[in-house]
Every structure is written in C-alpha cells, then in structure tokens.
N, C-alpha and C. Protein backbone atom coordinates (compact mmCIF):
# COMPACT_ATOMS: atom_id res chain seq x y z
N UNK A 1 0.83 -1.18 0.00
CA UNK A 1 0.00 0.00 0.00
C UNK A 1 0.88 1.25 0.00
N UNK A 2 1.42 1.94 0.95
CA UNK A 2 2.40 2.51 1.25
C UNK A 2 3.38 2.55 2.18
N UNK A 3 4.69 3.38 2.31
CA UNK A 3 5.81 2.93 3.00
C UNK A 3 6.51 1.69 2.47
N UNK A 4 6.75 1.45 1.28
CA UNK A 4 7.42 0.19 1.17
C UNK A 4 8.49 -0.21 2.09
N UNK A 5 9.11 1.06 2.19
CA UNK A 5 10.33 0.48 3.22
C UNK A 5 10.19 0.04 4.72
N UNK A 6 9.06 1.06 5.29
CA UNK A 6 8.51 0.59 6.44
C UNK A 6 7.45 -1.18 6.59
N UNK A 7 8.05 -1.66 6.55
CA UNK A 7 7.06 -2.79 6.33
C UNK A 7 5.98 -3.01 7.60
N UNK A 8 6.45 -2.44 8.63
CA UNK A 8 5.40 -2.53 9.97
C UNK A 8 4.40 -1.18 9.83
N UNK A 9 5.08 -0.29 9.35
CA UNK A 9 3.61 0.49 9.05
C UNK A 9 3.23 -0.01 7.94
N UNK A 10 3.41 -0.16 6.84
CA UNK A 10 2.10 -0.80 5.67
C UNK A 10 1.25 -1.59 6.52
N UNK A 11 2.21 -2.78 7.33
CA UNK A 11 1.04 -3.78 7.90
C UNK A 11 0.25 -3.30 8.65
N UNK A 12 0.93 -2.29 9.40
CA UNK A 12 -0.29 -1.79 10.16
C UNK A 12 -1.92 -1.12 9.52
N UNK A 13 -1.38 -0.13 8.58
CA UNK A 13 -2.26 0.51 7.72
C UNK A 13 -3.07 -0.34 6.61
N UNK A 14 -2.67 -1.20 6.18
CA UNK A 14 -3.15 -2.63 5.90
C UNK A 14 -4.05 -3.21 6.47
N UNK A 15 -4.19 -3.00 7.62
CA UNK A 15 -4.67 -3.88 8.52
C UNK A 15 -6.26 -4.34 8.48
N UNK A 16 -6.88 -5.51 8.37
CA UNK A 16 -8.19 -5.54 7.42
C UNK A 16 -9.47 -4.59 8.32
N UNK A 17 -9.30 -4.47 9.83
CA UNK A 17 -10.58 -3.98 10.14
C UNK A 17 -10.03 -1.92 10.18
N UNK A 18 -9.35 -1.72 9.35
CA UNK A 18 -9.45 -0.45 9.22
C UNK A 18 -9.96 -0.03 7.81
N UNK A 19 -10.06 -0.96 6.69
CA UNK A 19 -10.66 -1.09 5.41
C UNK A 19 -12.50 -0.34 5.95
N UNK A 20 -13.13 -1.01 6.47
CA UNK A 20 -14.43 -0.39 7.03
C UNK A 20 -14.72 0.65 7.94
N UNK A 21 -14.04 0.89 8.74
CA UNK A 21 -13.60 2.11 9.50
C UNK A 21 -13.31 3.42 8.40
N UNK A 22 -12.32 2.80 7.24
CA UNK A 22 -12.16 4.20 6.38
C UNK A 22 -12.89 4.14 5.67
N UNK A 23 -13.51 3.55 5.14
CA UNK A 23 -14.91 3.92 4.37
C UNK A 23 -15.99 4.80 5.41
N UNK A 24 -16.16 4.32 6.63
CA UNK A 24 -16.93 4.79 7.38
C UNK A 24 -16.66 6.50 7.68
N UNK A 25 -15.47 6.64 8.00
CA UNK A 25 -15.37 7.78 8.09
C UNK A 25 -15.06 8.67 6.91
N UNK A 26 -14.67 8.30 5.47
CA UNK A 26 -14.87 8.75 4.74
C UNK A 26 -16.45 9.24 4.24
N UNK A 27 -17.28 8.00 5.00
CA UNK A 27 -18.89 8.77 4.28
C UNK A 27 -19.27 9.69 5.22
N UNK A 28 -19.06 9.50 6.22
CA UNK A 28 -18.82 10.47 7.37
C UNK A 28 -18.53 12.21 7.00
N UNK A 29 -17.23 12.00 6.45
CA UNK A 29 -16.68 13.21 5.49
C UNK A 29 -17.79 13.97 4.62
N UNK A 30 -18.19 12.72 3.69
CA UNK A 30 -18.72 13.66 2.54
C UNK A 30 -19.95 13.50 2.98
N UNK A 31 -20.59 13.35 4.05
CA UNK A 31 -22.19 13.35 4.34
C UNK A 31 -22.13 14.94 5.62
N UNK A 32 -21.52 15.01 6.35
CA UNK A 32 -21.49 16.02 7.79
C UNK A 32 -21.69 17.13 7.04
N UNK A 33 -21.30 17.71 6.08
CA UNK A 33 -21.76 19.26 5.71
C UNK A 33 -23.28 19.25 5.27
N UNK A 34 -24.07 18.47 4.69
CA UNK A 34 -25.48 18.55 4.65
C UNK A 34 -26.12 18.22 5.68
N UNK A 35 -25.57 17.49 6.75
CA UNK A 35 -25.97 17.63 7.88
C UNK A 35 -26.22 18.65 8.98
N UNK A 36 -24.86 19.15 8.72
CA UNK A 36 -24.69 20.42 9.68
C UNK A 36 -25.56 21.46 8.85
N UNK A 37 -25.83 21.44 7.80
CA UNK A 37 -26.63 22.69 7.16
C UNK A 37 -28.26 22.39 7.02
N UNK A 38 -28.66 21.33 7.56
CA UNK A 38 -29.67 20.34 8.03
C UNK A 38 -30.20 21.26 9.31
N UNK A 39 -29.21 20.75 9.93
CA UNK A 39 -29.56 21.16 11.66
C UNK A 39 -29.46 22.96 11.74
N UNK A 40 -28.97 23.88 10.78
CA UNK A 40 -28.22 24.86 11.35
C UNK A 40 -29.98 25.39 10.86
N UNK A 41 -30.23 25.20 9.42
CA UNK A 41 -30.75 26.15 8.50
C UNK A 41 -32.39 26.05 9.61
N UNK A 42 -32.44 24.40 9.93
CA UNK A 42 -33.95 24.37 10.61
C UNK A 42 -34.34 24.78 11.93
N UNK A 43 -33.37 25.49 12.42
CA UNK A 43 -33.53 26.09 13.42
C UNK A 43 -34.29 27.05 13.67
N UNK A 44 -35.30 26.99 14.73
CA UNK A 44 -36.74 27.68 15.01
C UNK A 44 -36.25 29.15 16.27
N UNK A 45 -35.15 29.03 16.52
CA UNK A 45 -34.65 29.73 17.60
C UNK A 45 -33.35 30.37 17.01
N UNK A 46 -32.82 31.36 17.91
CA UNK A 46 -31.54 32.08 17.95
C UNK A 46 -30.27 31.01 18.67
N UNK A 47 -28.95 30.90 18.01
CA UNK A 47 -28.25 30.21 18.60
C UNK A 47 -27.94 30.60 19.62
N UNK A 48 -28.14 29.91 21.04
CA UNK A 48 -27.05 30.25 21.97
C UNK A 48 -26.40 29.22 22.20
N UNK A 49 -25.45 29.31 22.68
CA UNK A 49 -24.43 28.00 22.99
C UNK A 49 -24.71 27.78 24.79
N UNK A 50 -24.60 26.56 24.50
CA UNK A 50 -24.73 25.84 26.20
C UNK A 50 -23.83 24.65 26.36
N UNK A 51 -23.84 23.90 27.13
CA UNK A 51 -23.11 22.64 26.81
C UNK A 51 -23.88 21.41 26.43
N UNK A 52 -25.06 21.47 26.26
CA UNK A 52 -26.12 20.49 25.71
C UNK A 52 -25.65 21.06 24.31
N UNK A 53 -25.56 22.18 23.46
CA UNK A 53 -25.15 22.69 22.38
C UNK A 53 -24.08 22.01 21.99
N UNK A 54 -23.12 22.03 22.58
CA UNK A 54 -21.68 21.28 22.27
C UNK A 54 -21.52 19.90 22.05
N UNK A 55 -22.32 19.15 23.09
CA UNK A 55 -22.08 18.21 23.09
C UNK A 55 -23.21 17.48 22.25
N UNK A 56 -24.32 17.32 21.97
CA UNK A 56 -25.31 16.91 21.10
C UNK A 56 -24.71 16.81 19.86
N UNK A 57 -24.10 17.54 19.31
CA UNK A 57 -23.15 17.22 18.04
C UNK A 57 -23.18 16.12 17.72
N UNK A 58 -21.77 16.15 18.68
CA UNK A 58 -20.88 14.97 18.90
C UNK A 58 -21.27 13.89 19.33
N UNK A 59 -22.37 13.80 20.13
CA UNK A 59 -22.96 12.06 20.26
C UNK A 59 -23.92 11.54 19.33
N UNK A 60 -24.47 12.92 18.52
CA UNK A 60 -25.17 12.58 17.03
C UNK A 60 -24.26 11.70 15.95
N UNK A 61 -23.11 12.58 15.87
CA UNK A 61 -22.16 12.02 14.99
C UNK A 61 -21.90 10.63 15.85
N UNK A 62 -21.30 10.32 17.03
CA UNK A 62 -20.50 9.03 16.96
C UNK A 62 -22.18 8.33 16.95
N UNK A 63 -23.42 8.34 17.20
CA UNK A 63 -24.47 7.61 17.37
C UNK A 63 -24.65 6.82 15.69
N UNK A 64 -24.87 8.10 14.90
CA UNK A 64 -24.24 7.97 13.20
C UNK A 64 -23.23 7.36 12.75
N UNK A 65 -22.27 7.27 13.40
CA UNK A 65 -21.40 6.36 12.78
C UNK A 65 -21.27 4.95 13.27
N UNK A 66 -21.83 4.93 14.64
CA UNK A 66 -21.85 3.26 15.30
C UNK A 66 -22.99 2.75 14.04
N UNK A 67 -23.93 3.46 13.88
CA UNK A 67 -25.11 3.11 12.90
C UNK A 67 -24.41 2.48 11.81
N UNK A 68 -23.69 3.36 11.03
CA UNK A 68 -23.45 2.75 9.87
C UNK A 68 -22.52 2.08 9.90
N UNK A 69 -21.40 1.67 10.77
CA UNK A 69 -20.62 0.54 11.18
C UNK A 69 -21.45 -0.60 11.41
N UNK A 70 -22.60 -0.32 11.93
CA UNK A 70 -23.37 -1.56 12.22
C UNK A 70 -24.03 -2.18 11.23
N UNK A 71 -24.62 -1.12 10.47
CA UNK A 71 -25.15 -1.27 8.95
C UNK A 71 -24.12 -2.24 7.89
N UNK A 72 -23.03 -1.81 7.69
CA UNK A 72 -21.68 -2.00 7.12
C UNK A 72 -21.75 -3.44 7.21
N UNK A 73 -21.36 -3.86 8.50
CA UNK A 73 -21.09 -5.03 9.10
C UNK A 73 -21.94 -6.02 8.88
N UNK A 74 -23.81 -5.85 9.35
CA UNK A 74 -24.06 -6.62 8.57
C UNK A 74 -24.44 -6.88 7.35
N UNK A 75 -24.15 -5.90 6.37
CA UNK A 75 -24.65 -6.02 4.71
C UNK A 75 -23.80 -6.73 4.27
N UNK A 76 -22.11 -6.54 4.94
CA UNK A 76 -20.93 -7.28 4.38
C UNK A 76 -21.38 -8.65 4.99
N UNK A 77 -21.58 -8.91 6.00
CA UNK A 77 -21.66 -10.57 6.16
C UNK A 77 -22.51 -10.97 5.41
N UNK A 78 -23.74 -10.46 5.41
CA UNK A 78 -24.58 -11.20 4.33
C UNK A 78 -24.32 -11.49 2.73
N UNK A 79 -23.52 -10.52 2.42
CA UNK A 79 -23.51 -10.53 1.31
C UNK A 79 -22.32 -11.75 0.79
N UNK A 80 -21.21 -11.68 1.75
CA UNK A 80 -20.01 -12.65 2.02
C UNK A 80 -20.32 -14.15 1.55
N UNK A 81 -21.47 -14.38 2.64
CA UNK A 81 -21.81 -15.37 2.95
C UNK A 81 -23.21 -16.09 2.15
C-alpha cells in the first residue's frame, strides 16, 4: 500500500478492520456538511451556545457512525456469505 520500506507500518495501515472504519469515516466526510446545514438552517430559535449545544453534536455524529458501522457489518456478512 504505502511505505514500502517501512514494512510494519504498511502492515499496520493494511490492517483488514481499518478497510471499514475508512470507508466509514470517509462517508462520514462527505455526508457532515449537509448535515450540519440540516440542523443549522432548521432552526426555530436564535443560537445560543450551552453545553447540551456542544455536546449533542458529537454524540449525534458518533451515534451515526456506530449506525453505519453496524449497517456495514451486517450487509458485508450477508452478502459474504
């Protein structure tokens, strides 16, 4: 893949359960800006920031991504198998 010379990092970066992980966070990538412009634009109120503000994000996103890891996981077995 890369690093030829490093052969313990290729293997590492190689490594098969990061193949689904980078897809994951790659759709991750190209999906979060229609998201965030989702949540920003439908807003019925004035922003204020709180720490329910801050943090709701962020357990949206990792809640979203356990989802589609989970999704992932089993479409690939089924389909495998």
């Amino acid at each position: 893949m890369c690093f030829d010379s490093l052969g313990w990092i290729n293997q590492l970066l190689s490594w098969s359960p990061f193949i689904p992980l980078g897809r994951l966070t790659y759709c991750a990538y190209l999906i979060h800006p229609m998201v965030q412009v989702l949540y920003f634009e439908n807003r019925v109120h004035a922003l204020y920031f709180s720490n329910y503000d801050l943090v709701r994000p962020i357990v949206a996103c990792m809640y979203f991504c356990i989802t589609l890891f989970n999704l992932h996981y089993t479409v690939s077995n089924i389909v495998v198998v």
